[in-house]
PDB file of N, CA and C in Angstrom:
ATOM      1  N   UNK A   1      26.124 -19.230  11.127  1.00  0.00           N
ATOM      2  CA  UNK A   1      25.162 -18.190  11.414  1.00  0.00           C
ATOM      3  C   UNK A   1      25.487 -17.599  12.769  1.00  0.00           C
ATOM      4  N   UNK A   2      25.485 -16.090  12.844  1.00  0.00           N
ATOM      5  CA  UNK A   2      25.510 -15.660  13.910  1.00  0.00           C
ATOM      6  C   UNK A   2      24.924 -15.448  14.987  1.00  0.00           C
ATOM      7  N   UNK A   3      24.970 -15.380  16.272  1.00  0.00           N
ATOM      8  CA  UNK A   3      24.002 -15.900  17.715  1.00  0.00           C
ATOM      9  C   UNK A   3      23.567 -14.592  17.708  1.00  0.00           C
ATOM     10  N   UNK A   4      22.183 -14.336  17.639  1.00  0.00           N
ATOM     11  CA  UNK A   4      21.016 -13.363  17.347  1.00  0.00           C
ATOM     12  C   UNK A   4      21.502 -12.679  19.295  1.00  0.00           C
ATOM     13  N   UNK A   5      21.619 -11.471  18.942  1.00  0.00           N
ATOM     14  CA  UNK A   5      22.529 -10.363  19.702  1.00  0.00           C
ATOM     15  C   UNK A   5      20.914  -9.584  20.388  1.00  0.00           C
ATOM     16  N   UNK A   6      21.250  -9.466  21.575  1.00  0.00           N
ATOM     17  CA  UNK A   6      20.172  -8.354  22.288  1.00  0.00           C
ATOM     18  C   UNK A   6      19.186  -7.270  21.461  1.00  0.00           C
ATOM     19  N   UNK A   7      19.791  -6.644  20.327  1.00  0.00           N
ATOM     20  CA  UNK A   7      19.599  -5.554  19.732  1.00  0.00           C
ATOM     21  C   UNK A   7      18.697  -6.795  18.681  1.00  0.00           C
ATOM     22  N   UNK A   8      19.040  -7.840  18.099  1.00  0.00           N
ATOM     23  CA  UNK A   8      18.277  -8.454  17.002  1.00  0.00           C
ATOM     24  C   UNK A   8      16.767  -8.648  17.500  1.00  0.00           C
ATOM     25  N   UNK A   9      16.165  -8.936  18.897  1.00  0.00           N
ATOM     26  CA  UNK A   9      15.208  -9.251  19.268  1.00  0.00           C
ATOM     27  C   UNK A   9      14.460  -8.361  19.787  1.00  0.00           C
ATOM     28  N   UNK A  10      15.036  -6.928  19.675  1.00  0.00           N
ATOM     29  CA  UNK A  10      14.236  -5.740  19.932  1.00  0.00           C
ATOM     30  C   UNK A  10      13.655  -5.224  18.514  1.00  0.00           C
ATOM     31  N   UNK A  11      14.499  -5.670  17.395  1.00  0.00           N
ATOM     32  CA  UNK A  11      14.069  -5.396  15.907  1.00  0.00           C
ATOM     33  C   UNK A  11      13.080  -6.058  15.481  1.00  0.00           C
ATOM     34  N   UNK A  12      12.395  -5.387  15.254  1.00  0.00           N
ATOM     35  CA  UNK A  12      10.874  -6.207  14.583  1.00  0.00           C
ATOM     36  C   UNK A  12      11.332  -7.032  13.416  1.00  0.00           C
ATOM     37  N   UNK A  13      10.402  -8.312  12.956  1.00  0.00           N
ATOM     38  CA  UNK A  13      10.789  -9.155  12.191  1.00  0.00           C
ATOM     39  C   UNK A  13      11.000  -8.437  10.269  1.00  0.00           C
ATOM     40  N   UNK A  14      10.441  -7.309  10.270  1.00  0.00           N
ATOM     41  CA  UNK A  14      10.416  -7.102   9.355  1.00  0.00           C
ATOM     42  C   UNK A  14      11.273  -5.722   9.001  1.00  0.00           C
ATOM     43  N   UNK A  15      12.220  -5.698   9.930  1.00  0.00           N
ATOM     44  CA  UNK A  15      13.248  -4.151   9.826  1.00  0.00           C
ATOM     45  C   UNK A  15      14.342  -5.085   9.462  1.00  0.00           C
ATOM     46  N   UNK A  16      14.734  -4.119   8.510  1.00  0.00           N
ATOM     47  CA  UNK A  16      16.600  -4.890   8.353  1.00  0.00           C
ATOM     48  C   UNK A  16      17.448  -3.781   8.625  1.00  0.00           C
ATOM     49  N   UNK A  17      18.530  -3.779   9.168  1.00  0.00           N
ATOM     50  CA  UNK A  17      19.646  -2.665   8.759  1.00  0.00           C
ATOM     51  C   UNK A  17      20.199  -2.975   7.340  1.00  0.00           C
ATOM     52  N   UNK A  18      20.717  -1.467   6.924  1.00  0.00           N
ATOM     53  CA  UNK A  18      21.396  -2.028   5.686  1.00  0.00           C
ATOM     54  C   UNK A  18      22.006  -3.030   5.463  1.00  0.00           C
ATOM     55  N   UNK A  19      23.420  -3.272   6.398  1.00  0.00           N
ATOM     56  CA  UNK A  19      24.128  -4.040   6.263  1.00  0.00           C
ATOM     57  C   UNK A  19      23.558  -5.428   6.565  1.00  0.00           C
ATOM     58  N   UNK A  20      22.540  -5.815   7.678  1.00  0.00           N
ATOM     59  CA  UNK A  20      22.228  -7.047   7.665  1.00  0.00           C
ATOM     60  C   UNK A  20      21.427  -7.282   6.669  1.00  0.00           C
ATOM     61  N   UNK A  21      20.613  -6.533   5.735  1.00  0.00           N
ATOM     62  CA  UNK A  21      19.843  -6.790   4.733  1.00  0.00           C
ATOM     63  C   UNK A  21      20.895  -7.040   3.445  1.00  0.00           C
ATOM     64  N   UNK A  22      21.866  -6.327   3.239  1.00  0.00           N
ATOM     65  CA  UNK A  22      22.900  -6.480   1.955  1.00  0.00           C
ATOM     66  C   UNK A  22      23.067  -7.945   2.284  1.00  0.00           C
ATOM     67  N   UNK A  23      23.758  -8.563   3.665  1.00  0.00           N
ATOM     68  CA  UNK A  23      24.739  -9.874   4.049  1.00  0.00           C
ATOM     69  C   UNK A  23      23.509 -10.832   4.132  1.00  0.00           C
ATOM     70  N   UNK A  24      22.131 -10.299   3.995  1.00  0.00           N
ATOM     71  CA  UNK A  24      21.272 -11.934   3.971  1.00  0.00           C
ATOM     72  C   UNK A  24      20.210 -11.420   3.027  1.00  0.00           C
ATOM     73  N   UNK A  25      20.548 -11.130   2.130  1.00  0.00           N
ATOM     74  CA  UNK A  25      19.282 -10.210   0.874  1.00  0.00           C
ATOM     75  C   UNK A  25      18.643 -11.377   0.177  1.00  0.00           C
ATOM     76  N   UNK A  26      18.915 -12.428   0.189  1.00  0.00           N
ATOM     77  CA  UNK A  26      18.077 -13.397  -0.327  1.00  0.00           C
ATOM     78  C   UNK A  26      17.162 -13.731   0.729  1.00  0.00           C
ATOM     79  N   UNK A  27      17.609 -13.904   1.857  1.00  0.00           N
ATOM     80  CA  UNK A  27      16.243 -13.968   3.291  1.00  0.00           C
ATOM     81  C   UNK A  27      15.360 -12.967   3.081  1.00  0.00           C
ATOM     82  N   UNK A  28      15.498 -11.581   2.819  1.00  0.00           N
ATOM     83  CA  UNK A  28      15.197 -10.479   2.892  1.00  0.00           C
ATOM     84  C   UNK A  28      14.078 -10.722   2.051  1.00  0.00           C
ATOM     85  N   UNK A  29      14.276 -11.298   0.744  1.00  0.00           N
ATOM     86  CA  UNK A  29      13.202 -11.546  -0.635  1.00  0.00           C
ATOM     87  C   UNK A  29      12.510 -12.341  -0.278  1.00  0.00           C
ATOM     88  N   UNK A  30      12.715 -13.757   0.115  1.00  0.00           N
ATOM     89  CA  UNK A  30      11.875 -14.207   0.628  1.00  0.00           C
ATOM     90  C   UNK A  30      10.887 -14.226   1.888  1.00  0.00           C
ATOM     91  N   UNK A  31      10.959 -13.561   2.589  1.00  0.00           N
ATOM     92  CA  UNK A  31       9.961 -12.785   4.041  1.00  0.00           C
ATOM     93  C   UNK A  31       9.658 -11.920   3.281  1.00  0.00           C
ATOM     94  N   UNK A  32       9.647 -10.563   2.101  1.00  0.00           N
ATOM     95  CA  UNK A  32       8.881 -10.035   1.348  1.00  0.00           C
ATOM     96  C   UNK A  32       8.197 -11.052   0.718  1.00  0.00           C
ATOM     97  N   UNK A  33       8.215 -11.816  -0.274  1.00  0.00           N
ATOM     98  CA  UNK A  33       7.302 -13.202  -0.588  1.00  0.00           C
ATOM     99  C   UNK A  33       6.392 -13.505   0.542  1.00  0.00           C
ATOM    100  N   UNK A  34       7.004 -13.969   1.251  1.00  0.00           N
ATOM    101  CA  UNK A  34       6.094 -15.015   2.094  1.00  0.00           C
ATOM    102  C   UNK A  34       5.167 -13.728   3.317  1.00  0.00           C
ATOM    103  N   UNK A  35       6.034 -13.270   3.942  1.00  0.00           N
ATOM    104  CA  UNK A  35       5.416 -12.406   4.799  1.00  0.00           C
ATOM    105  C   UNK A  35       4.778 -11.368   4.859  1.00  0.00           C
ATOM    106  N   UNK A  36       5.152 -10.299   3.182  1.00  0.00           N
ATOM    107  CA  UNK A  36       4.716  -8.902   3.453  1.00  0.00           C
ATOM    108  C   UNK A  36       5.920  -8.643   3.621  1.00  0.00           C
ATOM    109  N   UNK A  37       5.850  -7.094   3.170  1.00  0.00           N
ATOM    110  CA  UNK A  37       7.095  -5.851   2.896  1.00  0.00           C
ATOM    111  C   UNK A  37       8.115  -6.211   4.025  1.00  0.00           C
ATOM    112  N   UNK A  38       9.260  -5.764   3.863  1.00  0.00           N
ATOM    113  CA  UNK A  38      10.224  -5.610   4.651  1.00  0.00           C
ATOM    114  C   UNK A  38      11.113  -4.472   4.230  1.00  0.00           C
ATOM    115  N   UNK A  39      10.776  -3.747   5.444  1.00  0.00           N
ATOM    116  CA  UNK A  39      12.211  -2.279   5.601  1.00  0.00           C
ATOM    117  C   UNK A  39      13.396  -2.275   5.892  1.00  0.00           C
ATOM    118  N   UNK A  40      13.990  -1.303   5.061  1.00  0.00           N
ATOM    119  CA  UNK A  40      15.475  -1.288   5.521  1.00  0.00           C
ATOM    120  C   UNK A  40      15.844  -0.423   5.582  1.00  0.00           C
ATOM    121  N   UNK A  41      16.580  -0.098   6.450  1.00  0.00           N
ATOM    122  CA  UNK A  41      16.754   1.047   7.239  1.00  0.00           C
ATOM    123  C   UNK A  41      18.574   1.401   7.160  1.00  0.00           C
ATOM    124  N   UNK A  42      18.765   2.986   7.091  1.00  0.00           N
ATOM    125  CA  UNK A  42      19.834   3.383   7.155  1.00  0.00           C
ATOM    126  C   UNK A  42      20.134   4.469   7.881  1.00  0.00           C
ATOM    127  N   UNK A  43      21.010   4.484   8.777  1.00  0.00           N
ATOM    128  CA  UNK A  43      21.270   5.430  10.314  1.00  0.00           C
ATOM    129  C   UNK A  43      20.100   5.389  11.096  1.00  0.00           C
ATOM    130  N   UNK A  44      19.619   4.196  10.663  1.00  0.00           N
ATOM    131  CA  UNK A  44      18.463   4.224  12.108  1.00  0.00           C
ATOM    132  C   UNK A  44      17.320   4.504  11.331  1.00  0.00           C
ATOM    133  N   UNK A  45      16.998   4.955  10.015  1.00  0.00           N
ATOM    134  CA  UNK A  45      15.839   5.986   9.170  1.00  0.00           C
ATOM    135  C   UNK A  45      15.342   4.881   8.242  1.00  0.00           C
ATOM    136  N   UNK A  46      14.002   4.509   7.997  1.00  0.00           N
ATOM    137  CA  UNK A  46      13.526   3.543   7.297  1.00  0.00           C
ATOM    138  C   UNK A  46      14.251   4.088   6.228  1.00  0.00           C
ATOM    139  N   UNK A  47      14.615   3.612   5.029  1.00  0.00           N
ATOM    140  CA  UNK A  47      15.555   4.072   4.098  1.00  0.00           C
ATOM    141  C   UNK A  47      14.088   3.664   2.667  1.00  0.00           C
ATOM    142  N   UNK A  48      13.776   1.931   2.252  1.00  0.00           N
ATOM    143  CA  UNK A  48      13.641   1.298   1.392  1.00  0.00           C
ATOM    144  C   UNK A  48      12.003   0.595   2.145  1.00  0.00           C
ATOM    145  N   UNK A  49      11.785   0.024   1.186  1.00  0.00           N
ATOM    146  CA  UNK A  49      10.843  -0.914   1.303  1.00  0.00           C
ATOM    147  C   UNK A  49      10.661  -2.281   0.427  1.00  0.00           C
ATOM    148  N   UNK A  50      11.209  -3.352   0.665  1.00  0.00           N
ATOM    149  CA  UNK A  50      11.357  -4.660  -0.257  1.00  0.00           C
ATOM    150  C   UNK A  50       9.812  -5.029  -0.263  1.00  0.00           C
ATOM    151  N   UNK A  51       8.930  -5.218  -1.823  1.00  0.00           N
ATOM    152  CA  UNK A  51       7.785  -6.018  -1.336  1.00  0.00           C
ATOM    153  C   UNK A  51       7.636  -6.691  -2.443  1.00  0.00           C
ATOM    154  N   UNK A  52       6.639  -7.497  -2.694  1.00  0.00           N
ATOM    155  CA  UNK A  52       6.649  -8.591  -3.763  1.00  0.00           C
ATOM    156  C   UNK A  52       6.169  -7.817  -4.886  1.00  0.00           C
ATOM    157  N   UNK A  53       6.826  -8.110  -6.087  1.00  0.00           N
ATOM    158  CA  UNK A  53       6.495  -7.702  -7.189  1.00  0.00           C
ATOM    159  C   UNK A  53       5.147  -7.195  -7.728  1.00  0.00           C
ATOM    160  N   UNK A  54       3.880  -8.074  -7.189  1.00  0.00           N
ATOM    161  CA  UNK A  54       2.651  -7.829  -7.289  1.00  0.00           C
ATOM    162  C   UNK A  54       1.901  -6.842  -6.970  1.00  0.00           C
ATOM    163  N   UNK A  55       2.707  -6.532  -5.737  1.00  0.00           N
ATOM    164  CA  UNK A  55       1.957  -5.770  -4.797  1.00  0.00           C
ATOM    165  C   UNK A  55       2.401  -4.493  -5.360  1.00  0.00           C
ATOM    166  N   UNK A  56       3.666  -4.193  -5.824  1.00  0.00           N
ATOM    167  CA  UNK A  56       4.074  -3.230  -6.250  1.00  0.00           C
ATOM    168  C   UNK A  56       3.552  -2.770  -7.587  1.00  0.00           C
ATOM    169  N   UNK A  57       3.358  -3.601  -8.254  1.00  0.00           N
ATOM    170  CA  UNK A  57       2.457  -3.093  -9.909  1.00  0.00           C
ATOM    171  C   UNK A  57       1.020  -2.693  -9.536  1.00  0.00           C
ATOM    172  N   UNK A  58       0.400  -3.884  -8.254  1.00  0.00           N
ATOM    173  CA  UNK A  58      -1.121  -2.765  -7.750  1.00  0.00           C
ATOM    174  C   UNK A  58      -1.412  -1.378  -7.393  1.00  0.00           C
ATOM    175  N   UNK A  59       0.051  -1.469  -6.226  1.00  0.00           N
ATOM    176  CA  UNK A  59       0.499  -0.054  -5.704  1.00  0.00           C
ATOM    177  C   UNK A  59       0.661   0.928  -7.145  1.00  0.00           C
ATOM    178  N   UNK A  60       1.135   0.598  -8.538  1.00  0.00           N
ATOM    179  CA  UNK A  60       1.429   1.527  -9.157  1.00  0.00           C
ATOM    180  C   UNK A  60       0.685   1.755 -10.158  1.00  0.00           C
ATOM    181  N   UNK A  61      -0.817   1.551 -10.506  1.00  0.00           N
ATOM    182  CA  UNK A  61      -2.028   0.856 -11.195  1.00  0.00           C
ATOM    183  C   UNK A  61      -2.320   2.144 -10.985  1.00  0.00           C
ATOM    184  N   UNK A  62      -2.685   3.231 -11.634  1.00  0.00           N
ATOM    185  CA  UNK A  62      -3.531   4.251 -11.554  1.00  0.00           C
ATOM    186  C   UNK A  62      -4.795   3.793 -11.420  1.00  0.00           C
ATOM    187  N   UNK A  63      -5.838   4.333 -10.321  1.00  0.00           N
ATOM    188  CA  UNK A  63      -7.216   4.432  -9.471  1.00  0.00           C
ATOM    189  C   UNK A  63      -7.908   4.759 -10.932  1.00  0.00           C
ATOM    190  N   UNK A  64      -8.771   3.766 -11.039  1.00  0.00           N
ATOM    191  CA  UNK A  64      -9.774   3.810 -12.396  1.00  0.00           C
ATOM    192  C   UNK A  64     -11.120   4.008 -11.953  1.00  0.00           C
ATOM    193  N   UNK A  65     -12.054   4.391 -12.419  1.00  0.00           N
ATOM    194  CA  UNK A  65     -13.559   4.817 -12.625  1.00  0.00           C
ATOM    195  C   UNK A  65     -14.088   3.033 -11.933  1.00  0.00           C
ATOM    196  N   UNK A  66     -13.799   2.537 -12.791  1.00  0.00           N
ATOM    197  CA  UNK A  66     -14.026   0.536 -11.760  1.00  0.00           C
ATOM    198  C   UNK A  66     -13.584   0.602 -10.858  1.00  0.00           C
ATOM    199  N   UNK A  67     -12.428   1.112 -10.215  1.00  0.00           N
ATOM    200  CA  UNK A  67     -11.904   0.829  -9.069  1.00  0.00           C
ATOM    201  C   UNK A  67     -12.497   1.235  -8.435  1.00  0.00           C
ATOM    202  N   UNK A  68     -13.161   2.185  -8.698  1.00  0.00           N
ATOM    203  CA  UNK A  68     -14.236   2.982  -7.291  1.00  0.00           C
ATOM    204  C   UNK A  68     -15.461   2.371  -7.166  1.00  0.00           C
ATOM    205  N   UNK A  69     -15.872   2.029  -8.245  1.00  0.00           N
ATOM    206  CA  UNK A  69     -17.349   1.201  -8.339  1.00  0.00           C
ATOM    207  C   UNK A  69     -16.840   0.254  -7.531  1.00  0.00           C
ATOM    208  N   UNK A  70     -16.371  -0.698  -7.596  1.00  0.00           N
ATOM    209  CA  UNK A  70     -16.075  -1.693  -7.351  1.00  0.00           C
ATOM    210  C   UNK A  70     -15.353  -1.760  -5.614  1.00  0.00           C
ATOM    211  N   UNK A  71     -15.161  -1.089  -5.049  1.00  0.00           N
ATOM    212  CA  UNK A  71     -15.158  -0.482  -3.762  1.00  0.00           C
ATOM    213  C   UNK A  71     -16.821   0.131  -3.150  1.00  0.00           C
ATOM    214  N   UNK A  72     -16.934   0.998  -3.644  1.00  0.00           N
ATOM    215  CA  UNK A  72     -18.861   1.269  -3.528  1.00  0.00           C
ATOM    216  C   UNK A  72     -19.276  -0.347  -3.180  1.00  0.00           C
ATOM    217  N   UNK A  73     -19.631  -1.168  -4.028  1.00  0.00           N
ATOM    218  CA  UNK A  73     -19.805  -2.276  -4.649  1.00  0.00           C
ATOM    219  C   UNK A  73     -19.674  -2.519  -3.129  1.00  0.00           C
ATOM    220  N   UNK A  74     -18.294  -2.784  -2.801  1.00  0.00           N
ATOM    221  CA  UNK A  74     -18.158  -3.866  -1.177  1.00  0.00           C
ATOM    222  C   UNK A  74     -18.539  -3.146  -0.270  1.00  0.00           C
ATOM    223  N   UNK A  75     -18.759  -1.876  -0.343  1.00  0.00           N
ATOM    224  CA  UNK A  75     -19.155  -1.378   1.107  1.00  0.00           C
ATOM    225  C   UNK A  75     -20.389  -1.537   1.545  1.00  0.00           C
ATOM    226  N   UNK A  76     -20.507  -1.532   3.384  1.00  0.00           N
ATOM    227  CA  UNK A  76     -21.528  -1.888   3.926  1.00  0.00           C
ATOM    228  C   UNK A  76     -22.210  -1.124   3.892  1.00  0.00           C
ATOM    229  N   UNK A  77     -22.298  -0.362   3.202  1.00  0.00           N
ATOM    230  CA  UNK A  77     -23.378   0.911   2.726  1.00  0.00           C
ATOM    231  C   UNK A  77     -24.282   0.705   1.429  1.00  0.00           C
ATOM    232  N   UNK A  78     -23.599  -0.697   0.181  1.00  0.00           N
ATOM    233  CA  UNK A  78     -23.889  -0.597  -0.590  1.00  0.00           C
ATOM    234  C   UNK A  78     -25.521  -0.976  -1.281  1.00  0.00           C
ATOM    235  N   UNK A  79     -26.060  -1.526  -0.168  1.00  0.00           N
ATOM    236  CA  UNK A  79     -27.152  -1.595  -0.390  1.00  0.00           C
ATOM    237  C   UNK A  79     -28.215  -0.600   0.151  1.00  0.00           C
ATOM    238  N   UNK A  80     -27.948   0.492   0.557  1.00  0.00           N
ATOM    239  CA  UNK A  80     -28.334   1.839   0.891  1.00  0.00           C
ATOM    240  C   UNK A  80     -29.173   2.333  -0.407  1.00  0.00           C
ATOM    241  N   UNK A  81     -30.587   2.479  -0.080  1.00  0.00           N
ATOM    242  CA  UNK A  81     -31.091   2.947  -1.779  1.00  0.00           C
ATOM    243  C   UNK A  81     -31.369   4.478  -1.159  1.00  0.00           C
ATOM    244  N   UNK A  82     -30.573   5.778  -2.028  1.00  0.00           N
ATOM    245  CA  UNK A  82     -31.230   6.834  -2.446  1.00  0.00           C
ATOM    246  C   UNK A  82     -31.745   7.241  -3.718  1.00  0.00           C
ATOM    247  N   UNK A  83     -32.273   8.403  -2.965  1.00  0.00           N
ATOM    248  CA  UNK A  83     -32.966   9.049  -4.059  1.00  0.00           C
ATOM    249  C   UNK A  83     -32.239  10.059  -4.772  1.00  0.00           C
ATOM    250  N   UNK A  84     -32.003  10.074  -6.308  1.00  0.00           N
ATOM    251  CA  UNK A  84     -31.051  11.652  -6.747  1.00  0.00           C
ATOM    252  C   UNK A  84     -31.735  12.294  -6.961  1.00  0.00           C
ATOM    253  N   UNK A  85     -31.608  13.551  -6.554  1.00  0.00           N
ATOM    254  CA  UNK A  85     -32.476  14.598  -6.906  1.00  0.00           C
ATOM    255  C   UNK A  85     -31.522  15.537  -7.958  1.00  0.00           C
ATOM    256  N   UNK A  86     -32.456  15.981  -9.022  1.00  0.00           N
ATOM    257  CA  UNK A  86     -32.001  17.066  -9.802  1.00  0.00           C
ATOM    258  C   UNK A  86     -32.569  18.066  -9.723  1.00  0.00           C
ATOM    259  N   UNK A  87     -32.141  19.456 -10.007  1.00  0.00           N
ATOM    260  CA  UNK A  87     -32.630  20.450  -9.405  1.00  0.00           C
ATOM    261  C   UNK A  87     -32.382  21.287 -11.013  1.00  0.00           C
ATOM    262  N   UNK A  88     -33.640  21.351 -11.625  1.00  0.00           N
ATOM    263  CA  UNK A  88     -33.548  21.845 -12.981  1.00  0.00           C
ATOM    264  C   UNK A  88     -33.818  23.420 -12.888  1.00  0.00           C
ATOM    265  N   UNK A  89     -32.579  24.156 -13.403  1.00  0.00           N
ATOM    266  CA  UNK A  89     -32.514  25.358 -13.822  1.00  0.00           C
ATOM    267  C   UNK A  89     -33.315  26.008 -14.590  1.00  0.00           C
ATOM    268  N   UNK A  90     -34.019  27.353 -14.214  1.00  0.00           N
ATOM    269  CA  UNK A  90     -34.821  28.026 -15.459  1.00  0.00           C
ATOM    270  C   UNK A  90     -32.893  28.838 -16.551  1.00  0.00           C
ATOM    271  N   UNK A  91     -33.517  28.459 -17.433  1.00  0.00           N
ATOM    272  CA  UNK A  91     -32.884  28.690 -18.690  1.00  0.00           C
ATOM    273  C   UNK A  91     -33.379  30.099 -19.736  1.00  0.00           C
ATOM    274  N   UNK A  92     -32.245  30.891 -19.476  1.00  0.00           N
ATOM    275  CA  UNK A  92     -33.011  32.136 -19.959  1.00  0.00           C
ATOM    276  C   UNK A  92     -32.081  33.037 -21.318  1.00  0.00           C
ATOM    277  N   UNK A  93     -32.418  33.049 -22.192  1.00  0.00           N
ATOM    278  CA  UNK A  93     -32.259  33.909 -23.682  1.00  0.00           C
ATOM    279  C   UNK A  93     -31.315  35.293 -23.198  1.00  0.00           C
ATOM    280  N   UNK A  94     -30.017  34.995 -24.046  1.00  0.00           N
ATOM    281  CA  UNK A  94     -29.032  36.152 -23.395  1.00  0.00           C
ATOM    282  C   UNK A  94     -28.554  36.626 -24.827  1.00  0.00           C
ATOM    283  N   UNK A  95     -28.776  38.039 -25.327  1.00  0.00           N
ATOM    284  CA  UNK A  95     -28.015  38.468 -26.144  1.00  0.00           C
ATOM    285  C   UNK A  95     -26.877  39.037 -26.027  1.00  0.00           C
ATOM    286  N   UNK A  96     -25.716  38.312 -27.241  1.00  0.00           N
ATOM    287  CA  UNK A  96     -24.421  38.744 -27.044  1.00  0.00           C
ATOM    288  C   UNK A  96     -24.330  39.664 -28.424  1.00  0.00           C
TER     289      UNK A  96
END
């Protein structure tokens, strides 16, 4: 293993360069596992994003009618009682 270089300890734990992400891509999978996403970056430009399988099928879950309830639901608002008001239209006879 190579002696972690000036430039490695200015890189946040979760940036890879390409090339160090290609030469240790099994480390790479596992710190996505264990840690949360990991980027990889090419000419300096976040390029990718490695994250665990799970997270990625949530991320790709189209936002459902429950999903929002169920957000409502946790918020600290949710026990907030209003009132709905309806505001009923006069309804009027139109010949066509």
């Amino acid at each position: 293993m190579k002696e972690p270089t000036k430039s490695d300890h200015s890189r946040p734990s979760n940036r890879w360069r390409l090339q160090d992400a290609k030469a240790r891509f099994s480390e790479v999978v596992r710190r996505a596992q264990q840690r949360g996403p990991q980027r990889v970056t090419l000419h300096g430009r976040d390029a990718v994003v490695v994250v665990r399988a799970d997270e990625f099928d949530r991320l790709r879950r189209p936002i459902s009618g429950g999903d929002i309830v169920a957000v409502l639901a946790k918020s600290p608002l949710a026990d907030v009682n209003f009132e709905r008001m309806t505001i009923k239209s006069p309804i009027r006879n139109v010949s066509l």
